[in-house]
PDBML (XML) file of the C-alpha atoms, coordinates in Angstrom:
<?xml version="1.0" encoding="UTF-8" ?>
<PDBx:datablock datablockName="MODEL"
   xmlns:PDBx="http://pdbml.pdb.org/schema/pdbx-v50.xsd"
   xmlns:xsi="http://www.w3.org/2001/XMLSchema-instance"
   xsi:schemaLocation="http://pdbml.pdb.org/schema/pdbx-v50.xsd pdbx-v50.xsd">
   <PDBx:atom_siteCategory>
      <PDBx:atom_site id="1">
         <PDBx:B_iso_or_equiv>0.00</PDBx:B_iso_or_equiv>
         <PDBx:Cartn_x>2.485</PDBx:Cartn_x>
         <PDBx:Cartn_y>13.966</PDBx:Cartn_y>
         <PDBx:Cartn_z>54.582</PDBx:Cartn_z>
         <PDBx:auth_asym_id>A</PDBx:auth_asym_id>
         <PDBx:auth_atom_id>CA</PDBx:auth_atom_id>
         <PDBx:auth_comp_id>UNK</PDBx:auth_comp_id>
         <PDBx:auth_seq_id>1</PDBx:auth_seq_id>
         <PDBx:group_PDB>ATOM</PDBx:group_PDB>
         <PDBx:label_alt_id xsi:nil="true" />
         <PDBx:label_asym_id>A</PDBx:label_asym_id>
         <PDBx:label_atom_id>CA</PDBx:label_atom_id>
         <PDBx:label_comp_id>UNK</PDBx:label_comp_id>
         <PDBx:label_entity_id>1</PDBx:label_entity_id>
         <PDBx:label_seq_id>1</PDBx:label_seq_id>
         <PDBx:occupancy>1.00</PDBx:occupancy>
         <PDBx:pdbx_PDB_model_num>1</PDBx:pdbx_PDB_model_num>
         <PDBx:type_symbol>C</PDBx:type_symbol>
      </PDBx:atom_site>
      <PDBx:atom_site id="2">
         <PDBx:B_iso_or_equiv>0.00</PDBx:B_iso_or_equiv>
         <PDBx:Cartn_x>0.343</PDBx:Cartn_x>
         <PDBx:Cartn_y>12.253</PDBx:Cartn_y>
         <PDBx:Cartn_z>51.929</PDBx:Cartn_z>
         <PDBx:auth_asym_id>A</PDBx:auth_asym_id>
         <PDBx:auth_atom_id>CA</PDBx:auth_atom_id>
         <PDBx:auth_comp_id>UNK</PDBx:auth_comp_id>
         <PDBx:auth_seq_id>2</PDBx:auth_seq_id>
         <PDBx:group_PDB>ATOM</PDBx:group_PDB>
         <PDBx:label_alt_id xsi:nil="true" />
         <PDBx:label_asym_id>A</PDBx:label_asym_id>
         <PDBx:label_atom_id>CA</PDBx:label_atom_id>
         <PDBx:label_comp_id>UNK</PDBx:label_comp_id>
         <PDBx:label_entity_id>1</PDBx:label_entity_id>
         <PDBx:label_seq_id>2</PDBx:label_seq_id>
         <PDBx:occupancy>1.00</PDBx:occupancy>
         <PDBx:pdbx_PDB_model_num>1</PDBx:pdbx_PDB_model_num>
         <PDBx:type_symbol>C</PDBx:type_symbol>
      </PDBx:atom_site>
      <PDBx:atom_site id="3">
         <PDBx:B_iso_or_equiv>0.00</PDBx:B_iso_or_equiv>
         <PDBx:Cartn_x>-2.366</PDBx:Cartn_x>
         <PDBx:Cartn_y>15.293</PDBx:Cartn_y>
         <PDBx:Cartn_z>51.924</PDBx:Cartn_z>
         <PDBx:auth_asym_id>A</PDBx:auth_asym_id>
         <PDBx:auth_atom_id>CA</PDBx:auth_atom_id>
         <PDBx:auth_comp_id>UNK</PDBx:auth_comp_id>
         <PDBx:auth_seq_id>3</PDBx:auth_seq_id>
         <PDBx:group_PDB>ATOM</PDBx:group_PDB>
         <PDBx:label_alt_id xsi:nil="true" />
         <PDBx:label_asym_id>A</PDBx:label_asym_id>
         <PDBx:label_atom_id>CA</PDBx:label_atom_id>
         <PDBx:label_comp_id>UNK</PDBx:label_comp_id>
         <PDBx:label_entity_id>1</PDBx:label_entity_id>
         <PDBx:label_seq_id>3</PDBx:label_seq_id>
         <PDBx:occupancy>1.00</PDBx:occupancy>
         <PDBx:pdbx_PDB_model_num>1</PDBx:pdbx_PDB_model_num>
         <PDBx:type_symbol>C</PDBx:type_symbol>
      </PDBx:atom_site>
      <PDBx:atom_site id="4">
         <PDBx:B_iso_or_equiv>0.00</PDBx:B_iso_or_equiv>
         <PDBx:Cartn_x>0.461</PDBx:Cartn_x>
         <PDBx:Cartn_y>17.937</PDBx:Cartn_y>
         <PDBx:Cartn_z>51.652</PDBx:Cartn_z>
         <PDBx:auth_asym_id>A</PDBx:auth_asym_id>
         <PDBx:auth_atom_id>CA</PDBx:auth_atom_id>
         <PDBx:auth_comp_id>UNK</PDBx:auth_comp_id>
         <PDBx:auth_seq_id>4</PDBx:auth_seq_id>
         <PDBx:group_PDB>ATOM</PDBx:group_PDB>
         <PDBx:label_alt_id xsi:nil="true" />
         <PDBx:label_asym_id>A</PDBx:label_asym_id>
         <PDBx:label_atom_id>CA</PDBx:label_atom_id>
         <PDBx:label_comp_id>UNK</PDBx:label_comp_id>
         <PDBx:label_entity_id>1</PDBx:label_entity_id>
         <PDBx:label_seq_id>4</PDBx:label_seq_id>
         <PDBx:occupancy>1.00</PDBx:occupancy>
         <PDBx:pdbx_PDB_model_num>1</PDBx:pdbx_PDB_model_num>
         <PDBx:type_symbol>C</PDBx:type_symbol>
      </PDBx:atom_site>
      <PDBx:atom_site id="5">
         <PDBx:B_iso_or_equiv>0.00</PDBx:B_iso_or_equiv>
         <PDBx:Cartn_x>2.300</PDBx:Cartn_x>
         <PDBx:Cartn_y>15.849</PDBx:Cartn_y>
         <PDBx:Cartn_z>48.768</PDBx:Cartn_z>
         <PDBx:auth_asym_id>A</PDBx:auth_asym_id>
         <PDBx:auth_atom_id>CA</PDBx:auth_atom_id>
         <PDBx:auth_comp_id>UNK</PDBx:auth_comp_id>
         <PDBx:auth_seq_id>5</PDBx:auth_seq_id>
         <PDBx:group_PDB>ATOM</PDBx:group_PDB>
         <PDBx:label_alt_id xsi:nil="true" />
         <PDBx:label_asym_id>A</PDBx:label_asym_id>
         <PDBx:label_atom_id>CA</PDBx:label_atom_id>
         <PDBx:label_comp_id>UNK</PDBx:label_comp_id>
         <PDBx:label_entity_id>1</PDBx:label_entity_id>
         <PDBx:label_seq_id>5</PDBx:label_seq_id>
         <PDBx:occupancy>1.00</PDBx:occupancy>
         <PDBx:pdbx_PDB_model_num>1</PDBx:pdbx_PDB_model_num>
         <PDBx:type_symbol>C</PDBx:type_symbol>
      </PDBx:atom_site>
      <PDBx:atom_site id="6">
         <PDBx:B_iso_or_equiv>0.00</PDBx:B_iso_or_equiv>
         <PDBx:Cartn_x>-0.750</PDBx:Cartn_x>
         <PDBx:Cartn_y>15.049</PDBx:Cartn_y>
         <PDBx:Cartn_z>46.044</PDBx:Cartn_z>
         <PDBx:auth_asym_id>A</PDBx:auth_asym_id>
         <PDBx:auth_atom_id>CA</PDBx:auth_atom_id>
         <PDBx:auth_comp_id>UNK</PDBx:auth_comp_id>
         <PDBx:auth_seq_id>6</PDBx:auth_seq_id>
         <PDBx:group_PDB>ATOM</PDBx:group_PDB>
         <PDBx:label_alt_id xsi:nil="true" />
         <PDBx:label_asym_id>A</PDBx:label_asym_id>
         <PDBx:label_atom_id>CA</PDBx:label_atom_id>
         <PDBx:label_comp_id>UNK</PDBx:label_comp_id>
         <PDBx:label_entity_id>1</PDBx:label_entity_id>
         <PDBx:label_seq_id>6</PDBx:label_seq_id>
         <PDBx:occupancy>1.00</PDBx:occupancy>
         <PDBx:pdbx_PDB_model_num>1</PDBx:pdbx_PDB_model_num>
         <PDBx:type_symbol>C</PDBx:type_symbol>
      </PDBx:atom_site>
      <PDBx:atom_site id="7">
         <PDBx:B_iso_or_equiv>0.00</PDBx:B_iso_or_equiv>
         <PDBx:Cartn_x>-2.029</PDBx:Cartn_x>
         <PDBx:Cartn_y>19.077</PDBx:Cartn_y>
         <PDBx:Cartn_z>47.686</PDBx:Cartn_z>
         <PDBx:auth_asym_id>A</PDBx:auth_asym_id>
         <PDBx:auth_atom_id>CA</PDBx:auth_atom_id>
         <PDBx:auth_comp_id>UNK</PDBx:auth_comp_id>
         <PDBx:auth_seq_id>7</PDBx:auth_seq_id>
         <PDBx:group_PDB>ATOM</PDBx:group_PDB>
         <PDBx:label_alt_id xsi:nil="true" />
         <PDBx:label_asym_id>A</PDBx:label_asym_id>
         <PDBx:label_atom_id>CA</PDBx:label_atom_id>
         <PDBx:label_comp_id>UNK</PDBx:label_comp_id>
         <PDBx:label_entity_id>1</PDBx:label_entity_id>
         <PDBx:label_seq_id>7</PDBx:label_seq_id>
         <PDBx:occupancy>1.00</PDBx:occupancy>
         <PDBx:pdbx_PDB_model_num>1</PDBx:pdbx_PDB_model_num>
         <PDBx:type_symbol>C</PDBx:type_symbol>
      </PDBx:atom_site>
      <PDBx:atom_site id="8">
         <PDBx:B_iso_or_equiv>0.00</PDBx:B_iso_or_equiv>
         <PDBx:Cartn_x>-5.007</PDBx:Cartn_x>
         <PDBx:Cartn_y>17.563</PDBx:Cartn_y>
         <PDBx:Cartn_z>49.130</PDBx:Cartn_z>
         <PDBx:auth_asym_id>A</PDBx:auth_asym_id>
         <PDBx:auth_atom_id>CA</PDBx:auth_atom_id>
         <PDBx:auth_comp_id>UNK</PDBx:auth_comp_id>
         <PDBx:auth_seq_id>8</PDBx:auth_seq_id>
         <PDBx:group_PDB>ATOM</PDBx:group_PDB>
         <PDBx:label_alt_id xsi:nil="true" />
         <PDBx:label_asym_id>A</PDBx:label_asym_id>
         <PDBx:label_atom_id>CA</PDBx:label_atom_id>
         <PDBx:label_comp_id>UNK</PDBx:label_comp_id>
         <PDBx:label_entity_id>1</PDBx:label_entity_id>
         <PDBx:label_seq_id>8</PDBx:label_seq_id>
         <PDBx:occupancy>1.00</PDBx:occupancy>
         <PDBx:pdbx_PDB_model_num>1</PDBx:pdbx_PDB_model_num>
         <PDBx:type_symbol>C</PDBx:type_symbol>
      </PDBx:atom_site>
      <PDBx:atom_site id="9">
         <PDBx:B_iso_or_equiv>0.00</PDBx:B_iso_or_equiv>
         <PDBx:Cartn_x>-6.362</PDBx:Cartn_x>
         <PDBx:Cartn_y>20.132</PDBx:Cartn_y>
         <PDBx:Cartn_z>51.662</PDBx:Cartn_z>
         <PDBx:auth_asym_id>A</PDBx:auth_asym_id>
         <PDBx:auth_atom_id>CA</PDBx:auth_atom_id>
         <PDBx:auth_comp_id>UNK</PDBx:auth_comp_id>
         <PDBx:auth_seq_id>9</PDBx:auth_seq_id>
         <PDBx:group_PDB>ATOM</PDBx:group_PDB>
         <PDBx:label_alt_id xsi:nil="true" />
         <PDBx:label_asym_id>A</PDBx:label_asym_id>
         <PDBx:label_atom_id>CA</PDBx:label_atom_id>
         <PDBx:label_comp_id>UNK</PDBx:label_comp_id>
         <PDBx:label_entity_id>1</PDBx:label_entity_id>
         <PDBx:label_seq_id>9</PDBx:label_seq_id>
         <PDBx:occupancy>1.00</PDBx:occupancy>
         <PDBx:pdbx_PDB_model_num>1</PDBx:pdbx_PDB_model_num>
         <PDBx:type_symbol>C</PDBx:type_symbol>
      </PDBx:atom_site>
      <PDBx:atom_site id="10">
         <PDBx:B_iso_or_equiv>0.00</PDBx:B_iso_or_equiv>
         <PDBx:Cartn_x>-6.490</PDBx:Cartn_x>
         <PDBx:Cartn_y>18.736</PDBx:Cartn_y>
         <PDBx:Cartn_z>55.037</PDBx:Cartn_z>
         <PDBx:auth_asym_id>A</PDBx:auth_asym_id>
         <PDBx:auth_atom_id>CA</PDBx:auth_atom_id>
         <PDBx:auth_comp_id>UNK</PDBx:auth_comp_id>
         <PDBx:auth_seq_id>10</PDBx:auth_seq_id>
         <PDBx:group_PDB>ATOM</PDBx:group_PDB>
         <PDBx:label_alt_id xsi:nil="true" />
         <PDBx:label_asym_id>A</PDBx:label_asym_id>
         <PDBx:label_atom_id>CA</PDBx:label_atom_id>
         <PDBx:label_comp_id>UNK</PDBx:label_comp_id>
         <PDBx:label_entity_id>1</PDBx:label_entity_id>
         <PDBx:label_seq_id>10</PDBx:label_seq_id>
         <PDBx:occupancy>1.00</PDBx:occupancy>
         <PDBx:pdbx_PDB_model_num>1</PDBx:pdbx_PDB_model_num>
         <PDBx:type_symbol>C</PDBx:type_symbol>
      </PDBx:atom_site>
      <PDBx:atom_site id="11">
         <PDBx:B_iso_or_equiv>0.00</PDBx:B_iso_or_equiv>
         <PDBx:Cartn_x>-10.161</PDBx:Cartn_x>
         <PDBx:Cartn_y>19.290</PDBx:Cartn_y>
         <PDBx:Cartn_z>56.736</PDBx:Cartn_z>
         <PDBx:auth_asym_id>A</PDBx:auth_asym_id>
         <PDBx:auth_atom_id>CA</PDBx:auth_atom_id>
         <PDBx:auth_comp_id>UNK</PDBx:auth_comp_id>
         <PDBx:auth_seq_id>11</PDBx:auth_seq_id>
         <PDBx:group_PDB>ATOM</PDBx:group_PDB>
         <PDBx:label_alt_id xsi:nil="true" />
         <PDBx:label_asym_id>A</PDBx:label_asym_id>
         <PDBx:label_atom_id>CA</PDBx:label_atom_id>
         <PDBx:label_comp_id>UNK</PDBx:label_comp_id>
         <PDBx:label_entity_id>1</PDBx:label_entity_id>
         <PDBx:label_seq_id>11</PDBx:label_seq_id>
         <PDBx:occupancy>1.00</PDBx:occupancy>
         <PDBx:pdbx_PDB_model_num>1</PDBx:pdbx_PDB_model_num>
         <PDBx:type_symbol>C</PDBx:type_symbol>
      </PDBx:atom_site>
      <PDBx:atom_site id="12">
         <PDBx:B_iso_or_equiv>0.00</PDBx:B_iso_or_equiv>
         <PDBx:Cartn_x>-8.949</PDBx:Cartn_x>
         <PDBx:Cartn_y>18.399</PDBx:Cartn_y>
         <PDBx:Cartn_z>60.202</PDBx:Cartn_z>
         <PDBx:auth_asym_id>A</PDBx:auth_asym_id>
         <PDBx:auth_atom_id>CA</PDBx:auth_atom_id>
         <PDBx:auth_comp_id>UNK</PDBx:auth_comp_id>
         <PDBx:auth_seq_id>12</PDBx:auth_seq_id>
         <PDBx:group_PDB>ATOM</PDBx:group_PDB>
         <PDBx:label_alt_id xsi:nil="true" />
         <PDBx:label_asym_id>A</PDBx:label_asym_id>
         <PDBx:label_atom_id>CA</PDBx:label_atom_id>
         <PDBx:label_comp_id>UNK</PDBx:label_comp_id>
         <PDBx:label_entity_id>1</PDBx:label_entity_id>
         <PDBx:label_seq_id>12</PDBx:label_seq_id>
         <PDBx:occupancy>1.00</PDBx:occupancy>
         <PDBx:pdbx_PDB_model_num>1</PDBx:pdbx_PDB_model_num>
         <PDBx:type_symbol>C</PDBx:type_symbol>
      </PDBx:atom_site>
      <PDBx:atom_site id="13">
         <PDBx:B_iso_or_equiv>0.00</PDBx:B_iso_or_equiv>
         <PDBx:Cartn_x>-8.065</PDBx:Cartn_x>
         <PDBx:Cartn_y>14.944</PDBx:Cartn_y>
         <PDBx:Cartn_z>62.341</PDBx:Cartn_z>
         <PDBx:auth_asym_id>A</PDBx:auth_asym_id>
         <PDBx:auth_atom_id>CA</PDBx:auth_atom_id>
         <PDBx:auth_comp_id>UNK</PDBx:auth_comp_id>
         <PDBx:auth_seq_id>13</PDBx:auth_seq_id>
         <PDBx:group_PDB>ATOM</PDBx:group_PDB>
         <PDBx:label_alt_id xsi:nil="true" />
         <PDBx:label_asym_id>A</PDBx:label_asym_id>
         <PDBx:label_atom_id>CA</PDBx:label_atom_id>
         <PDBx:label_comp_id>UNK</PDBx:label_comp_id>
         <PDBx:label_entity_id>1</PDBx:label_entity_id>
         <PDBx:label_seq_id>13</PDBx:label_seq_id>
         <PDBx:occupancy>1.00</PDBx:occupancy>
         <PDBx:pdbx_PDB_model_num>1</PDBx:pdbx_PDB_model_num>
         <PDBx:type_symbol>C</PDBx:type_symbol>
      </PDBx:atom_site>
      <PDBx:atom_site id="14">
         <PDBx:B_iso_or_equiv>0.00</PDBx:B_iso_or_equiv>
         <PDBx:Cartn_x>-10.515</PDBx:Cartn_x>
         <PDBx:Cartn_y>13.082</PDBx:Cartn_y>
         <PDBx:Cartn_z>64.595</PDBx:Cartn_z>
         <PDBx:auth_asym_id>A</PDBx:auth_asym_id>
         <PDBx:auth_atom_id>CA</PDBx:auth_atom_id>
         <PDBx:auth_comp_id>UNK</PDBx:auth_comp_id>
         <PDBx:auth_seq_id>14</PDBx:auth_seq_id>
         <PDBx:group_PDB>ATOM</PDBx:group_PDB>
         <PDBx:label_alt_id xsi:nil="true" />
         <PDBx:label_asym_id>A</PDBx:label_asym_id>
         <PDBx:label_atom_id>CA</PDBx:label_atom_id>
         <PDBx:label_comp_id>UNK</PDBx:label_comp_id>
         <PDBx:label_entity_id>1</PDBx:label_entity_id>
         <PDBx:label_seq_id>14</PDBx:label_seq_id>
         <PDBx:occupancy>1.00</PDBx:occupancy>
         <PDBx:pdbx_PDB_model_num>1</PDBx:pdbx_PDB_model_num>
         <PDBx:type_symbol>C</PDBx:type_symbol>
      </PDBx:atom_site>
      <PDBx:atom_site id="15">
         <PDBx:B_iso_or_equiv>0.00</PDBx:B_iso_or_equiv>
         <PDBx:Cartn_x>-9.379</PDBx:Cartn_x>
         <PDBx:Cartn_y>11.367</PDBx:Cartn_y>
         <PDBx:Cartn_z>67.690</PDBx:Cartn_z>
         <PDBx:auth_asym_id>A</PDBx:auth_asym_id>
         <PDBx:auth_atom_id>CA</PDBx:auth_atom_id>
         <PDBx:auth_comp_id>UNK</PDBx:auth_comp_id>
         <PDBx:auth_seq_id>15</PDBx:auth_seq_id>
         <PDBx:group_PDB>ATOM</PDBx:group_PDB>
         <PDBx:label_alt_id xsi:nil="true" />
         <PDBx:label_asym_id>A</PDBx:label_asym_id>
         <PDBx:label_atom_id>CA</PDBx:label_atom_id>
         <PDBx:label_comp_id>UNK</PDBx:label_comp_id>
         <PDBx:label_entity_id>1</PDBx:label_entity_id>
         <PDBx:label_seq_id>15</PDBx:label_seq_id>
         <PDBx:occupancy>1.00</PDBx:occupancy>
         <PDBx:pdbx_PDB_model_num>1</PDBx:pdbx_PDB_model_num>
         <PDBx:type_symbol>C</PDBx:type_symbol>
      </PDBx:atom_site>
      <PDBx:atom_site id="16">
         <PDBx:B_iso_or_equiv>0.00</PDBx:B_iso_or_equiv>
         <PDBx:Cartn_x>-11.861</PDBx:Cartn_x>
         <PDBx:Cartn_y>8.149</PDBx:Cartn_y>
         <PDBx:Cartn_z>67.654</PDBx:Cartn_z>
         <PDBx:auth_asym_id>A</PDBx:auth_asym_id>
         <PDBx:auth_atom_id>CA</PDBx:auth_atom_id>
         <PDBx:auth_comp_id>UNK</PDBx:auth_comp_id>
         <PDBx:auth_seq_id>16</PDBx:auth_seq_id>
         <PDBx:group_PDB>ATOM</PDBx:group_PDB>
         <PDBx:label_alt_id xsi:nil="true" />
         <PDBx:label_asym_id>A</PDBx:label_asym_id>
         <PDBx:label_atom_id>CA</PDBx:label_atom_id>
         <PDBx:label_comp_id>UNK</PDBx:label_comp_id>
         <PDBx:label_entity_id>1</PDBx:label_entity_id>
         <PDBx:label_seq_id>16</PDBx:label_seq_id>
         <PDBx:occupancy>1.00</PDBx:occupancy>
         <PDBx:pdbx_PDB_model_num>1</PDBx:pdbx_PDB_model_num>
         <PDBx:type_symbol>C</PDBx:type_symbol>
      </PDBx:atom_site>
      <PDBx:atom_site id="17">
         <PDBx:B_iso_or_equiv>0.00</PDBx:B_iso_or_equiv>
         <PDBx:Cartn_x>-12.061</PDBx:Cartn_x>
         <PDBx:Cartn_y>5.588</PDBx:Cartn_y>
         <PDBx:Cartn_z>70.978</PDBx:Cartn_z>
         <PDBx:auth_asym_id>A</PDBx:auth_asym_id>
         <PDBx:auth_atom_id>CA</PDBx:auth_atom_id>
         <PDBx:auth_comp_id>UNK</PDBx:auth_comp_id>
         <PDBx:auth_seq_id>17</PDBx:auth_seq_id>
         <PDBx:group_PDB>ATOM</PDBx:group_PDB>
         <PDBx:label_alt_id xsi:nil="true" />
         <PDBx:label_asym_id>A</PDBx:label_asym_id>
         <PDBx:label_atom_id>CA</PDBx:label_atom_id>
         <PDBx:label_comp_id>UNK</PDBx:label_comp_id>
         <PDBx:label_entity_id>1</PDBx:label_entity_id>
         <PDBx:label_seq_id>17</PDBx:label_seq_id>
         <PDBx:occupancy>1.00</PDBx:occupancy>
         <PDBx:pdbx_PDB_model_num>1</PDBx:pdbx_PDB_model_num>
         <PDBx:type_symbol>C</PDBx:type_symbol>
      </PDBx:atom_site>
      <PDBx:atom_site id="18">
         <PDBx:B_iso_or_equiv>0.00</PDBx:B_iso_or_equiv>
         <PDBx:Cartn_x>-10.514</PDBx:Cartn_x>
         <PDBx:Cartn_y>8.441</PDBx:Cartn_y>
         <PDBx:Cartn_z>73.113</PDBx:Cartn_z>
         <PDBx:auth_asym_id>A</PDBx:auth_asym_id>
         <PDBx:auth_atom_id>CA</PDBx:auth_atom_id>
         <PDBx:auth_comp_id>UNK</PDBx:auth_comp_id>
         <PDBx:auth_seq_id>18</PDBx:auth_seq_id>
         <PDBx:group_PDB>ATOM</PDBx:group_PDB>
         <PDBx:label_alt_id xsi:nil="true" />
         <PDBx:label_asym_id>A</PDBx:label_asym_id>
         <PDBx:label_atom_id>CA</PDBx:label_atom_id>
         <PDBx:label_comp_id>UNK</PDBx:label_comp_id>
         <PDBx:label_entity_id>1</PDBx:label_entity_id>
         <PDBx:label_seq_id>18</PDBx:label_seq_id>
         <PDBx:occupancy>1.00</PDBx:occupancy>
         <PDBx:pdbx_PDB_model_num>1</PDBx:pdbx_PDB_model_num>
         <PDBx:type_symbol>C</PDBx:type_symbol>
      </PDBx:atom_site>
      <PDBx:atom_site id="19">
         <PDBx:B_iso_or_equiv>0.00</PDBx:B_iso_or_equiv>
         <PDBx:Cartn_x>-11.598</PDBx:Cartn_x>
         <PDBx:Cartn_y>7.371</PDBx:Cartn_y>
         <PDBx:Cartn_z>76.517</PDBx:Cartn_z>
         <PDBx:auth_asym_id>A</PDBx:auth_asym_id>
         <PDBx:auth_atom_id>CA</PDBx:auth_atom_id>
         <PDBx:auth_comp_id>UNK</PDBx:auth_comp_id>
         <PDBx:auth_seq_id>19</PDBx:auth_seq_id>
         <PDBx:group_PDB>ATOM</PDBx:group_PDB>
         <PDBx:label_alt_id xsi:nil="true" />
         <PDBx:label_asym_id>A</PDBx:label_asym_id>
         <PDBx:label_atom_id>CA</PDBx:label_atom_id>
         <PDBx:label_comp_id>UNK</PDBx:label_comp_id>
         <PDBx:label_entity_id>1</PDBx:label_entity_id>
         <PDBx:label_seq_id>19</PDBx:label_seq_id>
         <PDBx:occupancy>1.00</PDBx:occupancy>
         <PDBx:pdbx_PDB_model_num>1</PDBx:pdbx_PDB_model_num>
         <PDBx:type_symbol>C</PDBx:type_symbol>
      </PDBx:atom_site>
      <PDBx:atom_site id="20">
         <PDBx:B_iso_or_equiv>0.00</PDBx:B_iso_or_equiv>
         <PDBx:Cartn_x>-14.123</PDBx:Cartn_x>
         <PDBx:Cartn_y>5.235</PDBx:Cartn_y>
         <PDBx:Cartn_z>77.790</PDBx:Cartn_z>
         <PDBx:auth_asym_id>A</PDBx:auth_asym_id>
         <PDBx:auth_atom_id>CA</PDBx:auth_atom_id>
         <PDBx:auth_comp_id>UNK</PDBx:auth_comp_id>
         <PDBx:auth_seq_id>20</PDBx:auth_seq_id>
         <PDBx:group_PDB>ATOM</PDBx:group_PDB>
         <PDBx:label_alt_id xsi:nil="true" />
         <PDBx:label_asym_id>A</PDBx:label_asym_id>
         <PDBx:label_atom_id>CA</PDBx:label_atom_id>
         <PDBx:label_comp_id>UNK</PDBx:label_comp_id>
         <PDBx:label_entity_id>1</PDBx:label_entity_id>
         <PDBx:label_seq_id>20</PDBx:label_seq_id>
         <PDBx:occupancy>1.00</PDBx:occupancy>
         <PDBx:pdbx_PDB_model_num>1</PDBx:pdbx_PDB_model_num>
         <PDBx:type_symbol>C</PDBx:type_symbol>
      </PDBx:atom_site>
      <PDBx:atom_site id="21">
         <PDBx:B_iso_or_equiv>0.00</PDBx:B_iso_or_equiv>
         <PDBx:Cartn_x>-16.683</PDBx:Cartn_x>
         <PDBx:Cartn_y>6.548</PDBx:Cartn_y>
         <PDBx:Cartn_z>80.784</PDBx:Cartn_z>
         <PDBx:auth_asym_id>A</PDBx:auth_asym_id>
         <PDBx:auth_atom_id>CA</PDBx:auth_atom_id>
         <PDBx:auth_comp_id>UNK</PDBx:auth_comp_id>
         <PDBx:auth_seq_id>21</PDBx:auth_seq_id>
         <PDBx:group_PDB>ATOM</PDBx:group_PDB>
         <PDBx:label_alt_id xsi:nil="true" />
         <PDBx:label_asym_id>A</PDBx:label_asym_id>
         <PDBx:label_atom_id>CA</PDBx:label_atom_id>
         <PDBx:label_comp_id>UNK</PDBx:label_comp_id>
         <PDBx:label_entity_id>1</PDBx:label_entity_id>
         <PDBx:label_seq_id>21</PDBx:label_seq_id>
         <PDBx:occupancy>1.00</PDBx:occupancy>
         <PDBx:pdbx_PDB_model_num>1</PDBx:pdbx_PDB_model_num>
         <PDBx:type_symbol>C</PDBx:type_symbol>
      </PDBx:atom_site>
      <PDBx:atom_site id="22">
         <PDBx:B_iso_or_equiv>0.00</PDBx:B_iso_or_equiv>
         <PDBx:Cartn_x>-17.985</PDBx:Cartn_x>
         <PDBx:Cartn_y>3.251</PDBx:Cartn_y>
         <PDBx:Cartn_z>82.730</PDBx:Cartn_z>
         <PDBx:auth_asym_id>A</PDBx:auth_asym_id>
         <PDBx:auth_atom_id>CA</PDBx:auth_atom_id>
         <PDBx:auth_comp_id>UNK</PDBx:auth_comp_id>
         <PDBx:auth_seq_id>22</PDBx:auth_seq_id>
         <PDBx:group_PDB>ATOM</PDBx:group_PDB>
         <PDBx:label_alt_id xsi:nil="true" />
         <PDBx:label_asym_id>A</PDBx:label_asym_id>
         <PDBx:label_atom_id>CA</PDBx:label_atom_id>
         <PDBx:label_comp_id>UNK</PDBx:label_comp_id>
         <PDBx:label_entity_id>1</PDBx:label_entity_id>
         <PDBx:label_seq_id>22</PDBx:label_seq_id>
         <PDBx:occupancy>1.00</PDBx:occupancy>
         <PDBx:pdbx_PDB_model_num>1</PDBx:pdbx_PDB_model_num>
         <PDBx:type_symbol>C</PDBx:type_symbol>
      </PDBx:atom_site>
      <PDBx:atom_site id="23">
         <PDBx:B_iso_or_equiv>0.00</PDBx:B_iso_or_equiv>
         <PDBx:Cartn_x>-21.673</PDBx:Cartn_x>
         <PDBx:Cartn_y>4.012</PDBx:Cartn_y>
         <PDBx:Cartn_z>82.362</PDBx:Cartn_z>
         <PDBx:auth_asym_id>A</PDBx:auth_asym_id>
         <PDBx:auth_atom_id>CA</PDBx:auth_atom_id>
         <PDBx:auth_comp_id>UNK</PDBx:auth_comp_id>
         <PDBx:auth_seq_id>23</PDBx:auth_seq_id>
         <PDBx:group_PDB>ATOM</PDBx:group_PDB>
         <PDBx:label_alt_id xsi:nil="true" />
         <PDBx:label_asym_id>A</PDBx:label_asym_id>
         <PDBx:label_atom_id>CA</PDBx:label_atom_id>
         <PDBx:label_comp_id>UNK</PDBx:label_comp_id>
         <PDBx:label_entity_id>1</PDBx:label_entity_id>
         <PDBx:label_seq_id>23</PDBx:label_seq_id>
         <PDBx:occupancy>1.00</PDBx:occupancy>
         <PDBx:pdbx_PDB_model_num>1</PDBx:pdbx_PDB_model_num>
         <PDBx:type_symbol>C</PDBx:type_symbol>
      </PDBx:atom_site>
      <PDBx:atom_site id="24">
         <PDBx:B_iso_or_equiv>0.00</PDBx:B_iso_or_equiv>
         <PDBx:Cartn_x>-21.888</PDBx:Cartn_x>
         <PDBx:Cartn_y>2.701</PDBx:Cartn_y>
         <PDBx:Cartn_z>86.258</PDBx:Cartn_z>
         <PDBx:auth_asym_id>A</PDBx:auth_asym_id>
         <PDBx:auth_atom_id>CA</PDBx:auth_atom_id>
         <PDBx:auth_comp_id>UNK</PDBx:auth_comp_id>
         <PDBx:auth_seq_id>24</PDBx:auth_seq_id>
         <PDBx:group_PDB>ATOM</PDBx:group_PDB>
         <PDBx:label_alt_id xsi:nil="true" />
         <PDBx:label_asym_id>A</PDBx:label_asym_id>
         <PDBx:label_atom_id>CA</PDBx:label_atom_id>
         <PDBx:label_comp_id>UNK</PDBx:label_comp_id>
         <PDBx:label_entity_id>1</PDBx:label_entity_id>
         <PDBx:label_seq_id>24</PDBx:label_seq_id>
         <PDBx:occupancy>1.00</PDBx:occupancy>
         <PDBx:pdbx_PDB_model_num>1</PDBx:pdbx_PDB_model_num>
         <PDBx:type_symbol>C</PDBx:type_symbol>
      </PDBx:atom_site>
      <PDBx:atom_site id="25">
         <PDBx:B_iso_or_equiv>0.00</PDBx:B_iso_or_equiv>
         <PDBx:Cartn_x>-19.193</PDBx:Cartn_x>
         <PDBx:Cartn_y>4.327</PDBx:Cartn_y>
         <PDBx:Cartn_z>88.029</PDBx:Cartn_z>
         <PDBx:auth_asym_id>A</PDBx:auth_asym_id>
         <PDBx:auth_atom_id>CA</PDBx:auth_atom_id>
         <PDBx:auth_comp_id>UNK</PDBx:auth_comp_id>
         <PDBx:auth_seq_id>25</PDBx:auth_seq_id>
         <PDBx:group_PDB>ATOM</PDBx:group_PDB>
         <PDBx:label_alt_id xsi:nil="true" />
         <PDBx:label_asym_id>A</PDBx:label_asym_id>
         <PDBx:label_atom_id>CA</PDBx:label_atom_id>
         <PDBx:label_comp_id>UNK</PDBx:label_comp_id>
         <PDBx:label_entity_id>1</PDBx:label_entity_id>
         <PDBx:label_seq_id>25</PDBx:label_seq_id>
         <PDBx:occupancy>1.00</PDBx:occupancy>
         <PDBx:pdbx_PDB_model_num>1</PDBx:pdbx_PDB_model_num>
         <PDBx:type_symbol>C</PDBx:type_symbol>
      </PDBx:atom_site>
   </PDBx:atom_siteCategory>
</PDBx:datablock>
């Protein structure tokens, strides 16, 4: 809502920590 208010074009959003794969199982 920030971005779109001061018209600060929005690259994209990164989901970070999604998921954890046990490096064993």
């Amino acid at each position: 809502n920030f971005c779109h208010k001061v018209k600060l074009p929005i690259i994209g959003v990164v989901e970070n920590m999604s998921g954890f794969v046990c490096p064993k199982c």
